[in-house]
Protein backbone atom coordinates (compact mmCIF):
# COMPACT_ATOMS: atom_id res chain seq x y z
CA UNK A 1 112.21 105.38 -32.27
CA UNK A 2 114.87 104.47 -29.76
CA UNK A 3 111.72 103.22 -27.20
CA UNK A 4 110.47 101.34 -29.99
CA UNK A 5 114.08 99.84 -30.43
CA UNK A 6 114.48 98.76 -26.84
CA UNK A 7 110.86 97.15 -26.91
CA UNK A 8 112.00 95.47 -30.18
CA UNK A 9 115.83 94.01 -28.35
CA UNK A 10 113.31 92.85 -25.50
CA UNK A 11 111.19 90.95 -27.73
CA UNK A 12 113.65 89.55 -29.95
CA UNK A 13 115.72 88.35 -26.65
CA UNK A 14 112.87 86.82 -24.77
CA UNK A 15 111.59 84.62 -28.00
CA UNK A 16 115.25 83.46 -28.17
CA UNK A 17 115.09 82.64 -24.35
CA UNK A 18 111.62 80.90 -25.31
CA UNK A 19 113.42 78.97 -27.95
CA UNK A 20 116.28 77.44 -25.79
CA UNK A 21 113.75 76.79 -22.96
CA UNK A 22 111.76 74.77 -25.65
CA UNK A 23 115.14 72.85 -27.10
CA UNK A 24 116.44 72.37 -23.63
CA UNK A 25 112.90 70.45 -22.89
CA UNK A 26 113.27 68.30 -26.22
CA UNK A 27 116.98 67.80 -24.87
CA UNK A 28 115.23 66.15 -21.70
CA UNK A 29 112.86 64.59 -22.99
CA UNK A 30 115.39 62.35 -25.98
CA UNK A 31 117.53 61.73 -22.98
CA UNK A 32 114.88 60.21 -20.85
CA UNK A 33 113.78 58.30 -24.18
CA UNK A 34 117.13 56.62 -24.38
CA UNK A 35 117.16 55.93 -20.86
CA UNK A 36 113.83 54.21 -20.98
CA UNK A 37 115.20 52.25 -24.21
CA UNK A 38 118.01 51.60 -22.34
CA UNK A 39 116.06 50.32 -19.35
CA UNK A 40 114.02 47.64 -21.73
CA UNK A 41 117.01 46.41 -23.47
CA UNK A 42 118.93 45.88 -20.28
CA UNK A 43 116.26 44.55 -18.48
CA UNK A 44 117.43 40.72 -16.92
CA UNK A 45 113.91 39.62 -18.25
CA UNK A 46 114.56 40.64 -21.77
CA UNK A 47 118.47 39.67 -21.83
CA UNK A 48 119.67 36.78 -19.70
CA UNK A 49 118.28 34.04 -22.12
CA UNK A 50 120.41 31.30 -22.44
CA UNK A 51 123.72 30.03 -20.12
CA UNK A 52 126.21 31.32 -22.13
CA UNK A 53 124.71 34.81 -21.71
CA UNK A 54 123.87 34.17 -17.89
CA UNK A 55 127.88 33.23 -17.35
CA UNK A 56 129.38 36.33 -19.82
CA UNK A 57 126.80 38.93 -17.65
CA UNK A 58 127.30 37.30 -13.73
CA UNK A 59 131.03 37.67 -14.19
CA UNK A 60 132.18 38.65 -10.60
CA UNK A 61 128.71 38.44 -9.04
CA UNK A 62 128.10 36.72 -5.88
CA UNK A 63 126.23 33.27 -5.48
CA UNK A 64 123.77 33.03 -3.03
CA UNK A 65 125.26 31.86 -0.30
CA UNK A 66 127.43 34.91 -0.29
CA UNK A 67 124.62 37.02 -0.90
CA UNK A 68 122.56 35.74 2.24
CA UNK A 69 125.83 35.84 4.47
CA UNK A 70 126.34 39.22 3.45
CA UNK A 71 125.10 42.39 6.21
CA UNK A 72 122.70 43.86 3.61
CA UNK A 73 120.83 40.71 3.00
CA UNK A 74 116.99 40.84 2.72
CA UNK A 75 114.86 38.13 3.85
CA UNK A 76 111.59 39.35 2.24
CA UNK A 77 111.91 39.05 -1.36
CA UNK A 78 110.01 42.36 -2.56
CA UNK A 79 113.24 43.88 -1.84
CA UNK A 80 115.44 41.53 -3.62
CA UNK A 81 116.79 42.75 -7.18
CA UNK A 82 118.98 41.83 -10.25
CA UNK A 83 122.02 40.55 -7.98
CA UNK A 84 119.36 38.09 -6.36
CA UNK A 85 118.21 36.92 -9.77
CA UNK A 86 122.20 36.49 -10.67
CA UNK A 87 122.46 34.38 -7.69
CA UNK A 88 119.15 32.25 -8.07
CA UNK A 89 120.61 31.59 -11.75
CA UNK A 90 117.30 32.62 -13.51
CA UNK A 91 116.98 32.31 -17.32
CA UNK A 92 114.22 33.77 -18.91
CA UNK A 93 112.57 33.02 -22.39
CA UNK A 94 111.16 35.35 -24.86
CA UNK A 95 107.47 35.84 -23.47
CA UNK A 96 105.05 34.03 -25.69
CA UNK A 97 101.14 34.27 -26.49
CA UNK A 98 100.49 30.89 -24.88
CA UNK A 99 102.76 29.55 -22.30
CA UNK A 100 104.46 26.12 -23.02
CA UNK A 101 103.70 24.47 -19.86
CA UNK A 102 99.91 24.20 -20.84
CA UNK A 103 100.57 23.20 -24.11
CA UNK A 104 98.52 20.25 -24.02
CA UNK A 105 95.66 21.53 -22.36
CA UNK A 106 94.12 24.54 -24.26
CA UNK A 107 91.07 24.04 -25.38
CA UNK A 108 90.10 24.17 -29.16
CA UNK A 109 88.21 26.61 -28.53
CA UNK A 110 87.00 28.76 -24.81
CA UNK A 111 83.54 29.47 -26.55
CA UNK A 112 80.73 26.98 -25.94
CA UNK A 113 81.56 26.22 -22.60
CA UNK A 114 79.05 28.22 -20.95
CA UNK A 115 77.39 31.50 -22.07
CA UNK A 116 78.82 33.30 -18.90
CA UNK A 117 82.04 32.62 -20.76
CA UNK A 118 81.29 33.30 -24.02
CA UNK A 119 79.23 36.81 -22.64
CA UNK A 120 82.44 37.20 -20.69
CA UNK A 121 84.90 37.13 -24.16
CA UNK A 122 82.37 39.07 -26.32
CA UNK A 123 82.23 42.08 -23.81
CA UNK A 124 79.57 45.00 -23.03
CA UNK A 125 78.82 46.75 -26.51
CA UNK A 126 80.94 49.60 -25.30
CA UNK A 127 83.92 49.84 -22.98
CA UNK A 128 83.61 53.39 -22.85
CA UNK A 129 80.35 53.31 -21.28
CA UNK A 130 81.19 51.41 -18.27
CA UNK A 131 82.36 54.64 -16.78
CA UNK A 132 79.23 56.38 -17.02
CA UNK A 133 77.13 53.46 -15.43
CA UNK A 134 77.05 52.50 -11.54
CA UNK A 135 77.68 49.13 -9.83
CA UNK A 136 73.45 48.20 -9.41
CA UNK A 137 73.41 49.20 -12.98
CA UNK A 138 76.31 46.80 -14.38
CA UNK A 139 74.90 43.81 -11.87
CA UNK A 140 71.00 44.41 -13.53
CA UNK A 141 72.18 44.61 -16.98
CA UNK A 142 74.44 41.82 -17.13
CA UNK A 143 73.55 38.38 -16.23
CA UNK A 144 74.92 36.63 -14.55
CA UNK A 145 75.47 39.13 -11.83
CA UNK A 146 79.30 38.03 -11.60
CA UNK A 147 79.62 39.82 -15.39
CA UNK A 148 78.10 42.98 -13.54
CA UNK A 149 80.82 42.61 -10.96
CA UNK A 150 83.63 42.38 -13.64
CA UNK A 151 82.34 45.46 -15.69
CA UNK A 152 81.99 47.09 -12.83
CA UNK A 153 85.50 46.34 -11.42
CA UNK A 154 86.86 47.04 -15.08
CA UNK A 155 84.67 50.72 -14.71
CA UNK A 156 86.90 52.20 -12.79
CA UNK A 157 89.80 51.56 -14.92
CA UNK A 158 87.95 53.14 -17.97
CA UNK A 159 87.26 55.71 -15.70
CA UNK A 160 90.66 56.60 -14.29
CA UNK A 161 92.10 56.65 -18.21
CA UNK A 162 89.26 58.71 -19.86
CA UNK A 163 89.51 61.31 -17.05
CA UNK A 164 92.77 61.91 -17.42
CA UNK A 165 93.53 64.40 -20.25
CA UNK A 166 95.88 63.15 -22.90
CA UNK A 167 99.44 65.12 -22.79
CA UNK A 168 99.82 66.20 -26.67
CA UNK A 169 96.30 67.56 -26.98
CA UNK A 170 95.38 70.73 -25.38
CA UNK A 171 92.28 72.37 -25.07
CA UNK A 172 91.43 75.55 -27.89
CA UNK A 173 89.42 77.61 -24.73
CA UNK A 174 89.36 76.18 -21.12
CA UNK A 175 86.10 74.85 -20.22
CA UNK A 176 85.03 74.09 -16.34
CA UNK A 177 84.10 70.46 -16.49
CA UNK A 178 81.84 68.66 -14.52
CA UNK A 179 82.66 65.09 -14.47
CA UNK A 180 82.44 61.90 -12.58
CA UNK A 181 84.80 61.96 -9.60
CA UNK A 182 87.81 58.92 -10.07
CA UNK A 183 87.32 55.92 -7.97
CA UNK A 184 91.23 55.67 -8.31
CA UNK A 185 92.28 58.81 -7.49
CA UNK A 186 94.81 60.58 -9.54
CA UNK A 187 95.32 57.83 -12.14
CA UNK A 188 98.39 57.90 -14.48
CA UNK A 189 97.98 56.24 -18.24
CA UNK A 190 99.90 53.04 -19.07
CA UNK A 191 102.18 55.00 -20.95
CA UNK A 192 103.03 57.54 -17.86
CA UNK A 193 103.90 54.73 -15.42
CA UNK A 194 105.89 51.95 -14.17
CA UNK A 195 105.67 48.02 -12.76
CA UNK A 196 107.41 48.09 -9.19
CA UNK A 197 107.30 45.01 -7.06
CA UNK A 198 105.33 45.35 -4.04
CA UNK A 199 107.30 46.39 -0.82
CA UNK A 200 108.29 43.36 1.92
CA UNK A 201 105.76 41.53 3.43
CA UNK A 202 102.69 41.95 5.59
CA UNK A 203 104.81 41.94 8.66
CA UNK A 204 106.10 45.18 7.46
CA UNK A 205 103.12 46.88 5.61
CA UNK A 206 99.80 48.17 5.75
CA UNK A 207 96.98 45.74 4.11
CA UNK A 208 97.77 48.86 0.87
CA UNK A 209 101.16 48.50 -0.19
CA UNK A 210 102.93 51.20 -0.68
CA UNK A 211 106.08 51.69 -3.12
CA UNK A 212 109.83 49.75 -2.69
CA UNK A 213 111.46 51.48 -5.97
CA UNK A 214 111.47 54.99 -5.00
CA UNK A 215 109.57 56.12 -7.89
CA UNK A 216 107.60 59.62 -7.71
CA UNK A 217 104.10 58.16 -8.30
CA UNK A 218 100.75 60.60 -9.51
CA UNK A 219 98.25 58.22 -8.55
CA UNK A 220 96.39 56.79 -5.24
CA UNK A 221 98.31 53.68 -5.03
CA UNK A 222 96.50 51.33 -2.72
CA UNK A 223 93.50 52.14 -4.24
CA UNK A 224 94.54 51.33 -7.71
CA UNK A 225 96.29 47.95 -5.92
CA UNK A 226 93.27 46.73 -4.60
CA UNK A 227 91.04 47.80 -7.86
CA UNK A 228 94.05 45.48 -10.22
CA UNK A 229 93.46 42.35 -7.75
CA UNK A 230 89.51 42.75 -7.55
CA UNK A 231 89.41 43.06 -11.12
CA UNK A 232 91.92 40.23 -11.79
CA UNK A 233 89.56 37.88 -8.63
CA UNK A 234 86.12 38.96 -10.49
CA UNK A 235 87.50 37.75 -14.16
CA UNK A 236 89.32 34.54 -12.68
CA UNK A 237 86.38 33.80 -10.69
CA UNK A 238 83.94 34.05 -13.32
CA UNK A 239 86.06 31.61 -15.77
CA UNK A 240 86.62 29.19 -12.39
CA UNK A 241 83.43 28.77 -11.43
CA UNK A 242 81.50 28.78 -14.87
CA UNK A 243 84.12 26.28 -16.87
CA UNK A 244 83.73 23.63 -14.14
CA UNK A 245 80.76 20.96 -14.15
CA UNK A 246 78.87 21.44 -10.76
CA UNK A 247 78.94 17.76 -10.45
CA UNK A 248 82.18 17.87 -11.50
CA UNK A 249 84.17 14.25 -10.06
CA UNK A 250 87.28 15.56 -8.98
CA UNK A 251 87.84 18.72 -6.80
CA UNK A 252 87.44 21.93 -7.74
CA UNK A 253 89.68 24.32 -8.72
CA UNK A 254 88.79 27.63 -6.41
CA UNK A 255 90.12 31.13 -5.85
CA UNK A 256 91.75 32.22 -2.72
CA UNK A 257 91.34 35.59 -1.48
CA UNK A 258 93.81 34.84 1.58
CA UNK A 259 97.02 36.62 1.25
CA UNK A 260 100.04 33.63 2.08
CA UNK A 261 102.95 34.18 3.88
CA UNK A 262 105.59 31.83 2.49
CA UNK A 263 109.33 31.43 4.29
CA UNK A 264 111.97 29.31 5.11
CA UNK A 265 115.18 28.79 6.42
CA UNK A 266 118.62 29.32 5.21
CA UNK A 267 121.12 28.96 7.90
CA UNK A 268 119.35 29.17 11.19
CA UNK A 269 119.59 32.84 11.01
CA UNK A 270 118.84 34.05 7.82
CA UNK A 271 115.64 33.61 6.11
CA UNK A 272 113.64 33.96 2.77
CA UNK A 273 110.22 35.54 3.33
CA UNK A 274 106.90 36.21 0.65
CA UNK A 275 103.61 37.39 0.64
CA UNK A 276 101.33 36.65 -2.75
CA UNK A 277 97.99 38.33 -3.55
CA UNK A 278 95.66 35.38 -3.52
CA UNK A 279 95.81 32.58 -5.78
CA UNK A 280 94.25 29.73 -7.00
CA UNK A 281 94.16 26.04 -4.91
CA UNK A 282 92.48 22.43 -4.54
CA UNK A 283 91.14 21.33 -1.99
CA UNK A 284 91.87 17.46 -1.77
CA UNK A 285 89.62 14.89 -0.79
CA UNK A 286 92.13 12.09 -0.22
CA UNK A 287 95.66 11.40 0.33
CA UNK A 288 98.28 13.26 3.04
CA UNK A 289 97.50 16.96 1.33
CA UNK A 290 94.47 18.94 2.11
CA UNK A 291 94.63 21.90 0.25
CA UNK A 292 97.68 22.66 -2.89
CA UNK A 293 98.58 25.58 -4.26
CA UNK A 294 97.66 26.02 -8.28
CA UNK A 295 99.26 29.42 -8.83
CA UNK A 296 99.77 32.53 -6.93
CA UNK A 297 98.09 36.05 -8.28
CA UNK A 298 100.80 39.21 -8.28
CA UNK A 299 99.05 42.21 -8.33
CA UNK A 300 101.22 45.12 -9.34
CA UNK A 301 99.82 48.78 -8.61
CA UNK A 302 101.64 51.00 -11.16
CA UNK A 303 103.06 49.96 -14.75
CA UNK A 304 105.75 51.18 -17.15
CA UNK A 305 105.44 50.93 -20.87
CA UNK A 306 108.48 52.02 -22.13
CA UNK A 307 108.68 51.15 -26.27
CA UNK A 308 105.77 50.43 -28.88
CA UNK A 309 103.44 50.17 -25.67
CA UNK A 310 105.24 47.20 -24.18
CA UNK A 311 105.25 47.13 -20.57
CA UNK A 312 108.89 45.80 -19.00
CA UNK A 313 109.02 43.88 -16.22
CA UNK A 314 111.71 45.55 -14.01
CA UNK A 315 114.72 43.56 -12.41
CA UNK A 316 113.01 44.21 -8.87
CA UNK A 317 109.15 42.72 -9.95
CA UNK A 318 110.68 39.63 -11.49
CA UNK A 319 113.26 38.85 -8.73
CA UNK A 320 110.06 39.18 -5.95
CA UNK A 321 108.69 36.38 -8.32
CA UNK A 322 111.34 34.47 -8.47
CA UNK A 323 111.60 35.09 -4.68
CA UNK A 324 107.79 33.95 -3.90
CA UNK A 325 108.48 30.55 -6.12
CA UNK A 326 111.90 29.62 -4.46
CA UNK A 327 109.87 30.57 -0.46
CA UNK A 328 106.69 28.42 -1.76
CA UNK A 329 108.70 25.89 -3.00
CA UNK A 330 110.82 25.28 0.34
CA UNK A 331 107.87 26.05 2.48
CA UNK A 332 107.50 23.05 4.87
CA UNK A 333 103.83 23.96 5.46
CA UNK A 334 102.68 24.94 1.77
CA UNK A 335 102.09 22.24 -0.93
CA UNK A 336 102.47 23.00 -4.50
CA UNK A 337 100.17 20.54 -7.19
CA UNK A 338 103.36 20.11 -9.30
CA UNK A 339 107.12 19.99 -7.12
CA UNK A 340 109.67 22.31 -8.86
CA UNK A 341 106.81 24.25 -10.53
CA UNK A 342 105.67 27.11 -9.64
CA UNK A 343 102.74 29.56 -11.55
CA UNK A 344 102.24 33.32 -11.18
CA UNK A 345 99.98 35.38 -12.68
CA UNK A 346 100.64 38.74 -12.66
CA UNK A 347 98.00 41.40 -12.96
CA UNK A 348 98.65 44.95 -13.25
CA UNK A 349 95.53 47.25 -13.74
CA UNK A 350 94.04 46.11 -16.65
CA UNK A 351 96.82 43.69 -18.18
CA UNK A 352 97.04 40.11 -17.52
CA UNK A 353 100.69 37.77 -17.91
CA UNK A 354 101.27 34.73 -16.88
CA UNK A 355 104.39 33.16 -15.64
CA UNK A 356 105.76 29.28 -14.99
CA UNK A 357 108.83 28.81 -12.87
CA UNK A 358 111.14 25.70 -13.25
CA UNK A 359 113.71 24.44 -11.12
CA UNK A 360 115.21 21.00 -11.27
CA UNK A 361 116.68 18.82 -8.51
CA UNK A 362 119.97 19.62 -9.64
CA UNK A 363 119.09 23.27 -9.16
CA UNK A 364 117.53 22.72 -5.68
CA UNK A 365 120.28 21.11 -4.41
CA UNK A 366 123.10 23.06 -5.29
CA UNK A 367 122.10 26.51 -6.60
CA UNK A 368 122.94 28.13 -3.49
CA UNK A 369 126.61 27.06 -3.36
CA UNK A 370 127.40 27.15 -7.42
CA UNK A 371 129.64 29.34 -8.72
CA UNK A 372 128.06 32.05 -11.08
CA UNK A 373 130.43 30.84 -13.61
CA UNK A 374 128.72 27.33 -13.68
CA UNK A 375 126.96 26.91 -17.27
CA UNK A 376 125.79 23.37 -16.27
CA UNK A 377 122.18 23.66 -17.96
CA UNK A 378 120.46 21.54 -15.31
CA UNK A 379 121.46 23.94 -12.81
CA UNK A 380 119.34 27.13 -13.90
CA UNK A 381 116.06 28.00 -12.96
CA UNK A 382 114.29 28.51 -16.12
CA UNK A 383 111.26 30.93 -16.40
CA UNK A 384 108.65 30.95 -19.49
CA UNK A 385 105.71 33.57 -19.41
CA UNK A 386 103.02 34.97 -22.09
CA UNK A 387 103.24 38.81 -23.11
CA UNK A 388 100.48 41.08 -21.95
CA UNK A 389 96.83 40.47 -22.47
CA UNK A 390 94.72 43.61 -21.76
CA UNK A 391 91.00 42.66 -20.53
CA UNK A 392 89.59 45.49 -22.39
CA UNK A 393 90.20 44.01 -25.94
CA UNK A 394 88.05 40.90 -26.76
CA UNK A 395 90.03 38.95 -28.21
CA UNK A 396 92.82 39.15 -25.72
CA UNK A 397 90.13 38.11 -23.11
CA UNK A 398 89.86 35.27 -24.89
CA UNK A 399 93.43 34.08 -24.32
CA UNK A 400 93.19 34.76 -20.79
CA UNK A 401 90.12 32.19 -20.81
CA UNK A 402 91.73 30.04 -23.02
CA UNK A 403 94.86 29.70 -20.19
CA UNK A 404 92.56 29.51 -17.29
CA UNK A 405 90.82 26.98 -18.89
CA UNK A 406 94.52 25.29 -20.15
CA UNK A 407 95.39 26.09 -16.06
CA UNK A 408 92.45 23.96 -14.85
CA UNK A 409 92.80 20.94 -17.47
CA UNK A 410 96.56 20.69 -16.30
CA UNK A 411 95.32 21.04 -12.44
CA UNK A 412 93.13 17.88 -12.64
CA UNK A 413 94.95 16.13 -14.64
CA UNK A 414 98.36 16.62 -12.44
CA UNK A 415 95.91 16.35 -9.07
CA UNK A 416 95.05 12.92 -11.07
C-alpha cells in the first residue's frame, strides 16, 4: 500500500508539473499575441495618417539633416527605419483595393483583352494540382507557354505550403511519407512569418539577399527571394506583353530584369544608396530621354501576418521604399515618366501590393532642413497603396490585371 502511495504522489505531482508547463506555454503564446497586435497597431504604415498625427508622434525626433550628419547614418536605405521615415515626413493612407493615382485608367473590365489574359484571371482548374505537375507539363498544358511559366512559378509556392504540416492538427499514428521534395526549402506559412526589407545594396550582398531584421527565419531564403520575383516577372510579363497591340503606336511598356542601383549626394560625403528588383520602363523614341522608369518591383522574401491574416508592412520595409523613391527621384542618371512620382510594387511570395509615392516641390526643397514639428501640408511626402492581392485567388488576379492594365493606360498617356 505505501509503494502504491508513493507511485500515486509521483503521478499526481508530475500531471500538475504537466499542467503548469501547458499554462506557462498559453502564457507565451497570449503574450506574443499582444505583442504582434501591438506591432500592427503601432506600425508607422498603419498610424501616421494625417499631419496632426505626424507632428504629436515626431515630437523630439531628428530631421534629416541631423540624421545624415549623425555617426550612425546609413547610406543604403535597406537599413534605414522608422526615425528615417520621421525625418522624410511620410504620411501614409489607409491601403485601398484600387490605388487613386490610376483612377482614371482602369479598365471597365480586364476580360476581353486577350484570351492569355482572360486564361490568366480564370486560373488552372485546380491550384492544388500545380504541385504535383512538372515545368514541361505546365508549359504543354497551358497555352500560351508564358501561362505554363506562371503556373509553374506559382507551383512551388503551392508546394512549399501543402508540404508543410499545419500546427493545430496532428497526426492519429505517424506515417513515413513519401513526398515531393520542396523547391523552396524549408518553407514557413504566411501566418508563421514576417516582411523584412532586403539588406543594403548589391555592393554589400550576394545576388540572394540575406536578412537585415535579425529575425530567426525556418526557410531557404534566397531561394524563396528569387521564386517571389520570378513569379511576380512571369505574371507582369504575361499582362505586359499580351494587353499591348503589337503594332501598338507609341512605345511599349516592358519589364526589366536588371537590378538598378540608385544614389545621390547629400553633402559631399554622405550619400543615399538603393537597389530595386527589376521594374517596369519605356523605351523612348524621341526627345532628350531614352529609357524612363514606370515603377520599380520590391520583392520581399519572408512575410508576417499578424491579425485576421493581414500582412503588416514593418517600419524597416516601408522606409527602404521610401528610401528607393527619394534615391530614384534625385538620381542624376535615372529618369522617372512622372517627376515627384514614384511606383513600387511590392511582391512577397504569393501576394501582390502596390504603392505610389508623392512628393511636392515644396517637399523636395526643404524636407531635409524642416523641423519635425512643421505641419505645413505641402511639405509631407504622401504615400497611397492597395491591400494585398494573393495570385492564387481569381478574382484577386483580376485586380492585379486590372492595375497593370490602369499602370500602362497612365504610362502612355503621361509618356504622351
Amino acid at each position: 500500500h505505501e509503494e502504491k502511495s508513493q507511485a500515486l504522489i509521483i503521478i499526481i505531482i508530475l500531471i500538475i508539473l504537466i499542467l503548469i508547463i501547458i499554462i506557462l506555454i498559453l502564457i507565451i503564446l497570449i503574450i506574443l499575441i499582444l505583442i504582434l497586435i501591438l506591432i500592427t497597431i503601432m506600425a508607422y504604415y498603419n498610424t501616421i495618417k494625417d499631419p496632426s498625427t505626424f507632428v504629436q508622434k515626431a515630437r523630439g525626433k531628428a530631421n534629416f539633416a541631423a540624421l545624415y550628419r549623425a555617426r550612425d547614418w546609413e547610406s543604403a536605405v535597406s537599413k534605414w527605419d522608422s526615425k528615417h521615415l520621421f525625418a522624410s515626413r511620410v504620411l501614409c493612407s489607409a491601403p485601398n483595393s484600387r490605388l487613386p493615382l490610376f483612377s482614371n485608367f482602369f479598365p471597365e473590365s480586364p476580360r476581353g483583352i486577350h484570351h492569355c489574359i482572360d486564361q490568366l484571371i480564370d486560373g488552372p482548374a485546380s491550384i492544388a494540382a500545380l504541385a504535383q505537375m512538372s515545368e514541361p507539363q505546365l508549359v504543354q498544358q497551358y497555352e500560351p507557354d508564358s501561362l505554363g511559366y506562371l503556373w509553374s512559378a506559382l507551383a512551388a509556392f503551392v508546394q512549399a505550403i501543402l508540404s508543410v504540416p499545419n500546427p493545430t492538427t496532428t497526426p492519429s499514428t505517424p506515417k513515413r511519407e513519401s513526398k515531393k521534395p520542396s523547391l523552396l526549402g524549408d518553407y514557413v506559412r504566411s501566418d508563421q512569418i514576417q516582411i523584412e526589407s532586403s539588406p543594403p545594396d548589391h555592393h554589400d550582398r550576394p545576388p540572394s539577399s540575406g536578412s537585415s531584421v535579425g529575425y530567426v527565419e525556418k526557410l531557404e531564403a534566397p531561394l524563396l527571394e528569387d521564386a517571389t520575383v520570378r513569379l511576380a516577372s512571369c505574371f507582369i510579363r504575361c499582362v505586359l506583353n499580351y494587353a499591348q497591340a503589337w503594332n501598338k503606336p507609341g512605345p511599349f511598356v516592358r519589364f526589366r530584369d536588371e537590378r538598378l542601383t540608385y544614389s545621390y549626394s547629400l553633402d559631399g560625403t554622405h550619400s543615399v544608396r538603393a537597389v530595386d528588383e527589376g521594374g517596369l520602363q519605356l523605351q523612348l523614341n524621341t526627345g532628350p530621354k531614352t529609357v524612363v522608369q514606370v515603377a520599380q518591383l520590391e520583392g520581399k522574401r519572408t512575410f508576417n501576418t499578424i491579425v485576421n491574416g493581414r500582412p503588416v508592412v514593418t517600419d524597416g520595409l516601408l522606409a527602404q521604399m521610401v528610401g528607393e523613391a527619394l534615391a530614384l527621384e534625385r538620381d542624376d542618371n535615372r529618369d522617372q515618366i512622372l517627376p515627384n512620382h514614384s511606383i513600387t510594387i511590392l511582391v512577397c511570395t504569393h501576394y501582390v501590393s502596390f504603392f505610389h509615392f508623392h512628393m511636392t516641390d515644396d517637399f523636395l526643397s526643404s524636407f531635409e532642413r524642416r523641423s519635425t514639428t512643421d505641419s505645413t501640408p505641402a511639405s509631407f511626402l504622401r504615400v497611397d497603396s492597395t491591400r494585398w492581392f494573393d495570385i492564387k485567388m481569381s478574382d484577386q488576379r483580376q485586380q492585379i490585371v486590372s492595375h497593370l492594365l490602369a499602370l500602362i493606360a497612365w504610362a502612355d498617356a503621361t509618356a504622351g
